[in-house]
N, C-alpha and C. Protein backbone atom coordinates (compact mmCIF):
# COMPACT_ATOMS: atom_id res chain seq x y z
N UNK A 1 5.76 -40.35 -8.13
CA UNK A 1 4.51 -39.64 -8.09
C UNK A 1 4.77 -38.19 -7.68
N UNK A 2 4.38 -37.14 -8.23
CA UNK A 2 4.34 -36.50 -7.89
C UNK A 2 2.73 -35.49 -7.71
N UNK A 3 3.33 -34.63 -6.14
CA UNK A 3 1.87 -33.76 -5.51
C UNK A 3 2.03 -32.40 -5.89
N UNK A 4 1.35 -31.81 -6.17
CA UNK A 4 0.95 -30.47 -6.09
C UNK A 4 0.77 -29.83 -4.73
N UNK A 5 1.75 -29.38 -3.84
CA UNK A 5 1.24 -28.89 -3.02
C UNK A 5 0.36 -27.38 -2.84
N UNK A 6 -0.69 -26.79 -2.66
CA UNK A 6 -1.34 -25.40 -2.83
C UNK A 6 -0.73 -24.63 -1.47
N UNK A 7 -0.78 -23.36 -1.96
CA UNK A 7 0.15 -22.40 -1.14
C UNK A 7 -1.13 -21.62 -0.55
N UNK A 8 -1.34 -22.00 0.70
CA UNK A 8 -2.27 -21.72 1.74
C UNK A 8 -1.49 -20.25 2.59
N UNK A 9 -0.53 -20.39 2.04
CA UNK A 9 0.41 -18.96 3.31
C UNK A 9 -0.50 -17.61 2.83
N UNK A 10 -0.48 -16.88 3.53
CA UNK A 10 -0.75 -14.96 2.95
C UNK A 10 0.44 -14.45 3.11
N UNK A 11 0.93 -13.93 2.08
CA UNK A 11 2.03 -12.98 2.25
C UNK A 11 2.22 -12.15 3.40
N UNK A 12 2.80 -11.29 4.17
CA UNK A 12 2.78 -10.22 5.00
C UNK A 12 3.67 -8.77 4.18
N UNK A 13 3.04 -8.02 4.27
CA UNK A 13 3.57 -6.79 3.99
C UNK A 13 3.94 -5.45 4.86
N UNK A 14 4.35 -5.32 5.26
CA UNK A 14 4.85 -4.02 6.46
C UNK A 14 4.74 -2.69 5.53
N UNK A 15 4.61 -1.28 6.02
CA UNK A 15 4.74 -0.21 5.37
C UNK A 15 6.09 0.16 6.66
N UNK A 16 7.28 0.51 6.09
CA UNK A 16 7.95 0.85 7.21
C UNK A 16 8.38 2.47 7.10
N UNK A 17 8.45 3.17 5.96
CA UNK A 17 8.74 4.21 5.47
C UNK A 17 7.37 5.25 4.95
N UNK A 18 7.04 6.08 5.46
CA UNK A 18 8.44 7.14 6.55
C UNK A 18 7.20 6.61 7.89
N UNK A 19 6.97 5.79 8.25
CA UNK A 19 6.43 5.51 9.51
C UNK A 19 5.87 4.20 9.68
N UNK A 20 6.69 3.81 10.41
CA UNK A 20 5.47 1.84 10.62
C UNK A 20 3.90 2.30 11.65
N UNK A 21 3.93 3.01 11.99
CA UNK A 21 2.83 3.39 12.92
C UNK A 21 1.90 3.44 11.60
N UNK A 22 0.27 3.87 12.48
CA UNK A 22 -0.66 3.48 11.51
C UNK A 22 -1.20 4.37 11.12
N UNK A 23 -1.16 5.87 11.67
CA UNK A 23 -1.41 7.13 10.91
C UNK A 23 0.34 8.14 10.77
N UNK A 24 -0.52 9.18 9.59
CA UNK A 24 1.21 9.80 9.43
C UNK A 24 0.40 11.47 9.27
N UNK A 25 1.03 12.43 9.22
CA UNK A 25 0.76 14.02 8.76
C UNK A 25 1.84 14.61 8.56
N UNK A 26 1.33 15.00 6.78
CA UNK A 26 2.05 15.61 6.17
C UNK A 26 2.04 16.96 5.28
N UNK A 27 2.55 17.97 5.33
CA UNK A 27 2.00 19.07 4.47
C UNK A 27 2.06 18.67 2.71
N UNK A 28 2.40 17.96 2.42
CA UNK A 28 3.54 17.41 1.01
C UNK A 28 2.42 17.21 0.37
N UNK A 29 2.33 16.79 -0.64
CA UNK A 29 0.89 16.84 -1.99
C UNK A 29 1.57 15.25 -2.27
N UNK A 30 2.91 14.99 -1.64
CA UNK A 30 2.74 12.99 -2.01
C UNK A 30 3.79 12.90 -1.52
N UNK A 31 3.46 11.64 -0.94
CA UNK A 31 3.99 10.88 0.16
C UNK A 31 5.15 9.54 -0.56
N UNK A 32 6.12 9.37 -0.25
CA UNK A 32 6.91 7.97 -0.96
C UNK A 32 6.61 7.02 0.51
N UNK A 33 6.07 6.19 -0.13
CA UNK A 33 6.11 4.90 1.08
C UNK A 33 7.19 4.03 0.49
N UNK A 34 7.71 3.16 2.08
CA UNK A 34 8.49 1.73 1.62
C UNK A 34 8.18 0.72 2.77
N UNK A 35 8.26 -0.11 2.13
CA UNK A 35 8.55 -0.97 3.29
C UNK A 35 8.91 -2.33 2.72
N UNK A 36 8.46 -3.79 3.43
CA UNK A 36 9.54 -5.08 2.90
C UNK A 36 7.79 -6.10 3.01
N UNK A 37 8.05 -6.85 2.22
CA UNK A 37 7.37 -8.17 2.20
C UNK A 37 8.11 -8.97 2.71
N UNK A 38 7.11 -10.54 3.03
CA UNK A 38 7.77 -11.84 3.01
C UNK A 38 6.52 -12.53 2.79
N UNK A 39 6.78 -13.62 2.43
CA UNK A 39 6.31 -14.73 1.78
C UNK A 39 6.90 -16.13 1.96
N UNK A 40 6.53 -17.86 1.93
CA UNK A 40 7.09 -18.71 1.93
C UNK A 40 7.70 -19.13 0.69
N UNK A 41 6.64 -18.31 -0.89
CA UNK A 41 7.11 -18.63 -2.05
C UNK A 41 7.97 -17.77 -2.47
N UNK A 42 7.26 -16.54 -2.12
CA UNK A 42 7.90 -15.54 -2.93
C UNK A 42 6.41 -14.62 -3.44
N UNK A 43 6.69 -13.39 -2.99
CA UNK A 43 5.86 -12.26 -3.45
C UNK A 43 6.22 -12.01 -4.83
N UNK A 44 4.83 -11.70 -5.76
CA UNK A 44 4.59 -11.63 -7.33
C UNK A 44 4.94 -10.31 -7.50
N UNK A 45 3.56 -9.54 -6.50
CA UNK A 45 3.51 -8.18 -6.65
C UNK A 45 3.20 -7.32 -5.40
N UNK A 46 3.34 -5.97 -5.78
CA UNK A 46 3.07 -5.37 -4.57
C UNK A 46 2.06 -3.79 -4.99
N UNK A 47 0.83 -3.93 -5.03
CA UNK A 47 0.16 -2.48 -5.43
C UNK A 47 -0.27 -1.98 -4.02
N UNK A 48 -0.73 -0.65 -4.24
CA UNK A 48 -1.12 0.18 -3.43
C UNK A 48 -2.69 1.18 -3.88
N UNK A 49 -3.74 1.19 -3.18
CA UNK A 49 -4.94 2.45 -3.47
C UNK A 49 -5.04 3.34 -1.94
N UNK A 50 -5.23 4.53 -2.41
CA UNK A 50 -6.33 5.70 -2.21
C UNK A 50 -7.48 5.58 -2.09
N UNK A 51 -8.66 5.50 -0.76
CA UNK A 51 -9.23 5.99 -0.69
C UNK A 51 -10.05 7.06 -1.42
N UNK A 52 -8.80 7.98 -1.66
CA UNK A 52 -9.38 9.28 -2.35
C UNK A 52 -9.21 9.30 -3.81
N UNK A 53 -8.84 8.04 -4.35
CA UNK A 53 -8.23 8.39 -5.71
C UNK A 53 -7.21 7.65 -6.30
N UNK A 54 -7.17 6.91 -6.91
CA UNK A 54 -5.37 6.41 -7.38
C UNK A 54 -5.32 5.06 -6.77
N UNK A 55 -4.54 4.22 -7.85
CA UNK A 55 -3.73 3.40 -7.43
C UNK A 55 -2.46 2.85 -8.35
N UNK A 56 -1.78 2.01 -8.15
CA UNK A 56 -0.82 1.92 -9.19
C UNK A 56 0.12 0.60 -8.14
N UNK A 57 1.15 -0.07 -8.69
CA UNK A 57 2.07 -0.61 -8.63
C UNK A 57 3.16 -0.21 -7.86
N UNK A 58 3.65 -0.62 -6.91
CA UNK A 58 5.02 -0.44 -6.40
C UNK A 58 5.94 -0.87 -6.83
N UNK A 59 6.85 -0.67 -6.69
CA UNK A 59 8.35 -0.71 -7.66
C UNK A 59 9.49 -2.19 -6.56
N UNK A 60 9.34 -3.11 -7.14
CA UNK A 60 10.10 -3.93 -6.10
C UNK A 60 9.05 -5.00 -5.52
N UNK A 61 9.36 -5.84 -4.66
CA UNK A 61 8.74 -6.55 -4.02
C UNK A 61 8.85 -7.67 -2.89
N UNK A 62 10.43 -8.02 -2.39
CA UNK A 62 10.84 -7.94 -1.20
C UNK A 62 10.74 -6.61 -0.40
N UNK A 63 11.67 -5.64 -1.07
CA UNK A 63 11.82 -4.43 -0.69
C UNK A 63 11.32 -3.55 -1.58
N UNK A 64 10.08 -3.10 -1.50
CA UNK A 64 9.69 -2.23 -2.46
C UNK A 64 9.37 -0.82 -1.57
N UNK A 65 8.93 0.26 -2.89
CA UNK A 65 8.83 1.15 -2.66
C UNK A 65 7.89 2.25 -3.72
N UNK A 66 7.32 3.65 -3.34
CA UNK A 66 6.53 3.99 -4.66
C UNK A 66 6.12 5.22 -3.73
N UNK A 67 6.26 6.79 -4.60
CA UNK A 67 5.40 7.69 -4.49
C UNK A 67 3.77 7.60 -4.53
N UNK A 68 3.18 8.55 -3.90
CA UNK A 68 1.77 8.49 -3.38
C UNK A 68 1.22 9.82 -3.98
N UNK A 69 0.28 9.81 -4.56
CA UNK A 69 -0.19 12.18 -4.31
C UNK A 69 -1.40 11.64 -3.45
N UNK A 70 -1.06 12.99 -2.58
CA UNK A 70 -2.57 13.15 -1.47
C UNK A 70 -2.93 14.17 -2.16
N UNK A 71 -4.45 13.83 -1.40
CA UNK A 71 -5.27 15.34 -1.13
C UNK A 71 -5.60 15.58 0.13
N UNK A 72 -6.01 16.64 -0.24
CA UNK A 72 -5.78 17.35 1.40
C UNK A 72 -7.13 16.35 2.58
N UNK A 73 -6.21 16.35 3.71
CA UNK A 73 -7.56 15.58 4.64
C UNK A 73 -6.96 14.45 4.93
N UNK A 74 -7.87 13.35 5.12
CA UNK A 74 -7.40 11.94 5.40
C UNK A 74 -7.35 11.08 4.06
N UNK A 75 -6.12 10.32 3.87
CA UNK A 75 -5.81 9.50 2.80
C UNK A 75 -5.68 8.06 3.56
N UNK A 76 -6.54 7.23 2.96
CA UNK A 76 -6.31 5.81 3.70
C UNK A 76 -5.39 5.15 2.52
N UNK A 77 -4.40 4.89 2.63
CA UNK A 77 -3.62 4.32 1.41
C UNK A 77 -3.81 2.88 2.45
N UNK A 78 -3.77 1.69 1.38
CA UNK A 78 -3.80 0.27 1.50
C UNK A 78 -2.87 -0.01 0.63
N UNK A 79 -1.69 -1.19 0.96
CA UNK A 79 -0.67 -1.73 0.30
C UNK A 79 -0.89 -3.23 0.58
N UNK A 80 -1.06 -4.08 -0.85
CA UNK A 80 -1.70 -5.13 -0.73
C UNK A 80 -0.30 -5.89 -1.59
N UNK A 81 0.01 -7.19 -0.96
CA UNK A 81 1.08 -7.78 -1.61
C UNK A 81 0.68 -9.35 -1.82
N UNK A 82 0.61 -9.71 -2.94
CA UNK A 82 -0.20 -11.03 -3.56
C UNK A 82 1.16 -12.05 -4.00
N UNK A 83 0.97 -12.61 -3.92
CA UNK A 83 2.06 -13.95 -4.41
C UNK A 83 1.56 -15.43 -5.25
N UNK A 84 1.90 -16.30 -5.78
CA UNK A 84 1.58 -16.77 -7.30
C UNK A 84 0.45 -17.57 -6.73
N UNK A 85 0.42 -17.64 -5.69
CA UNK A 85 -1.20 -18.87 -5.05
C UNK A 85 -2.26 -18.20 -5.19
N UNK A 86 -2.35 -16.76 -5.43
CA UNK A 86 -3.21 -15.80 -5.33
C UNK A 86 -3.45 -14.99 -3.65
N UNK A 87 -2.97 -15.88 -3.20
CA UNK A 87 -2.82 -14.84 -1.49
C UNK A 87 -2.38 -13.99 -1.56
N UNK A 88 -3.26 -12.86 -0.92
CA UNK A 88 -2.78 -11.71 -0.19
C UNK A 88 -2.78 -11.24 0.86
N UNK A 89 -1.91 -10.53 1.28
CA UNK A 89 -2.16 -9.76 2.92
C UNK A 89 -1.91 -8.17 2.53
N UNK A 90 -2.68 -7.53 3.56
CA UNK A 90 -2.16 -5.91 3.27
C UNK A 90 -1.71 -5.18 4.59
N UNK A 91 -1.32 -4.45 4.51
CA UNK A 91 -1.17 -2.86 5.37
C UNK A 91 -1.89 -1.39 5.02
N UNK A 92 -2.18 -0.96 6.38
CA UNK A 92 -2.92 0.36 5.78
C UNK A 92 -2.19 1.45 6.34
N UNK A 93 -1.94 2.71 6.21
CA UNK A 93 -1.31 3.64 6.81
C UNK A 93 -2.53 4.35 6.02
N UNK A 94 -3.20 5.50 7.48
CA UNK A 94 -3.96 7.04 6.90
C UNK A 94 -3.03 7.56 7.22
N UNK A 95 -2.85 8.62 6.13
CA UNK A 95 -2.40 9.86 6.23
C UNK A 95 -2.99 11.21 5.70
N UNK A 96 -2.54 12.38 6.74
CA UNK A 96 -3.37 13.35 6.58
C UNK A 96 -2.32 14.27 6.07
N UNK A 97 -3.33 14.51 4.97
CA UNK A 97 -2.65 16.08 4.24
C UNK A 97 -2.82 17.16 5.17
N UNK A 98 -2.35 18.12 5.40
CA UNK A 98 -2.59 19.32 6.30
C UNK A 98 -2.36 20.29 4.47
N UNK A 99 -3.36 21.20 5.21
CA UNK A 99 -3.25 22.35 4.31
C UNK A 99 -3.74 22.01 2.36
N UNK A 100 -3.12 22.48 1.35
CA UNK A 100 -3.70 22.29 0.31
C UNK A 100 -5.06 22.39 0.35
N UNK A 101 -5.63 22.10 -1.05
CA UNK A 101 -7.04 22.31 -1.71
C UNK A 101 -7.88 20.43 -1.15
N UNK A 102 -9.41 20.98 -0.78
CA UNK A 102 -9.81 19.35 -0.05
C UNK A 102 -10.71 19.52 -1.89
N UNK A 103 -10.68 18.17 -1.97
CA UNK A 103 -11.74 17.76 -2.64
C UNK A 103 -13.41 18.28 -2.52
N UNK A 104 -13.47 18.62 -3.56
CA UNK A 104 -15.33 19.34 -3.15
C UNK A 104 -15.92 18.51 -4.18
N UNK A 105 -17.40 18.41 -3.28
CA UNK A 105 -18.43 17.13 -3.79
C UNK A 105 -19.13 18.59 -4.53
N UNK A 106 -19.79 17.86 -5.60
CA UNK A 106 -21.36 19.22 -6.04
C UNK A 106 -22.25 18.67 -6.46
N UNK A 107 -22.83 19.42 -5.41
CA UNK A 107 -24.03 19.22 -5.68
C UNK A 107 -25.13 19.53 -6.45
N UNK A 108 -25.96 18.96 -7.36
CA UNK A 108 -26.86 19.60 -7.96
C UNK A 108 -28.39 19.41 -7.65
């Protein structure tokens, strides 16, 4: 006989690069994050969003990694790492652009 067991775990994802802490400041227009997953099965994937804009795929997924563009101000980037049960867990790092052009709202 065989069971199906369902994969109840959430992945964990760390941001360890360039800071495990939970805010960062940078003058740079984009940021490369890295850091490592784990999982009991095995991590599928690993994406990342902006707050302000953007998201996309990280490159890897034990050890992954992936450029960022900020804008100027506070960037809440979220790195979310999912594995084949559909669980996910994330990490957030804000980071603040110093300097550059901020985003302008208009109004009409």
């Amino acid at each position: 006989m065989d069971f199906a067991v369902a994969d109840t775990r959430v992945p964990t994802v760390s941001i360890t690069a360039p800071t495990s802490a939970s805010t960062y400041t940078t003058s740079s227009a984009t940021i490369a994050l890295g850091g490592t997953t784990t999982d009991d099965l095995g991590v599928t994937q690993v994406t990342w969003t902006n707050n302000q804009g953007g998201s996309g795929i990280a490159s890897g997924t034990t050890a992954w990694g992936v450029a960022i563009p900020l804008v100027a101000g506070a960037n809440i980037i979220t790195v979310t790492a999912r594995d084949a049960g559909g669980n996910f867990g994330t990490d957030i790092l804000t980071v603040t652009r110093s300097g550059g052009r901020r985003k302008r709202s208009r109004i009409r």
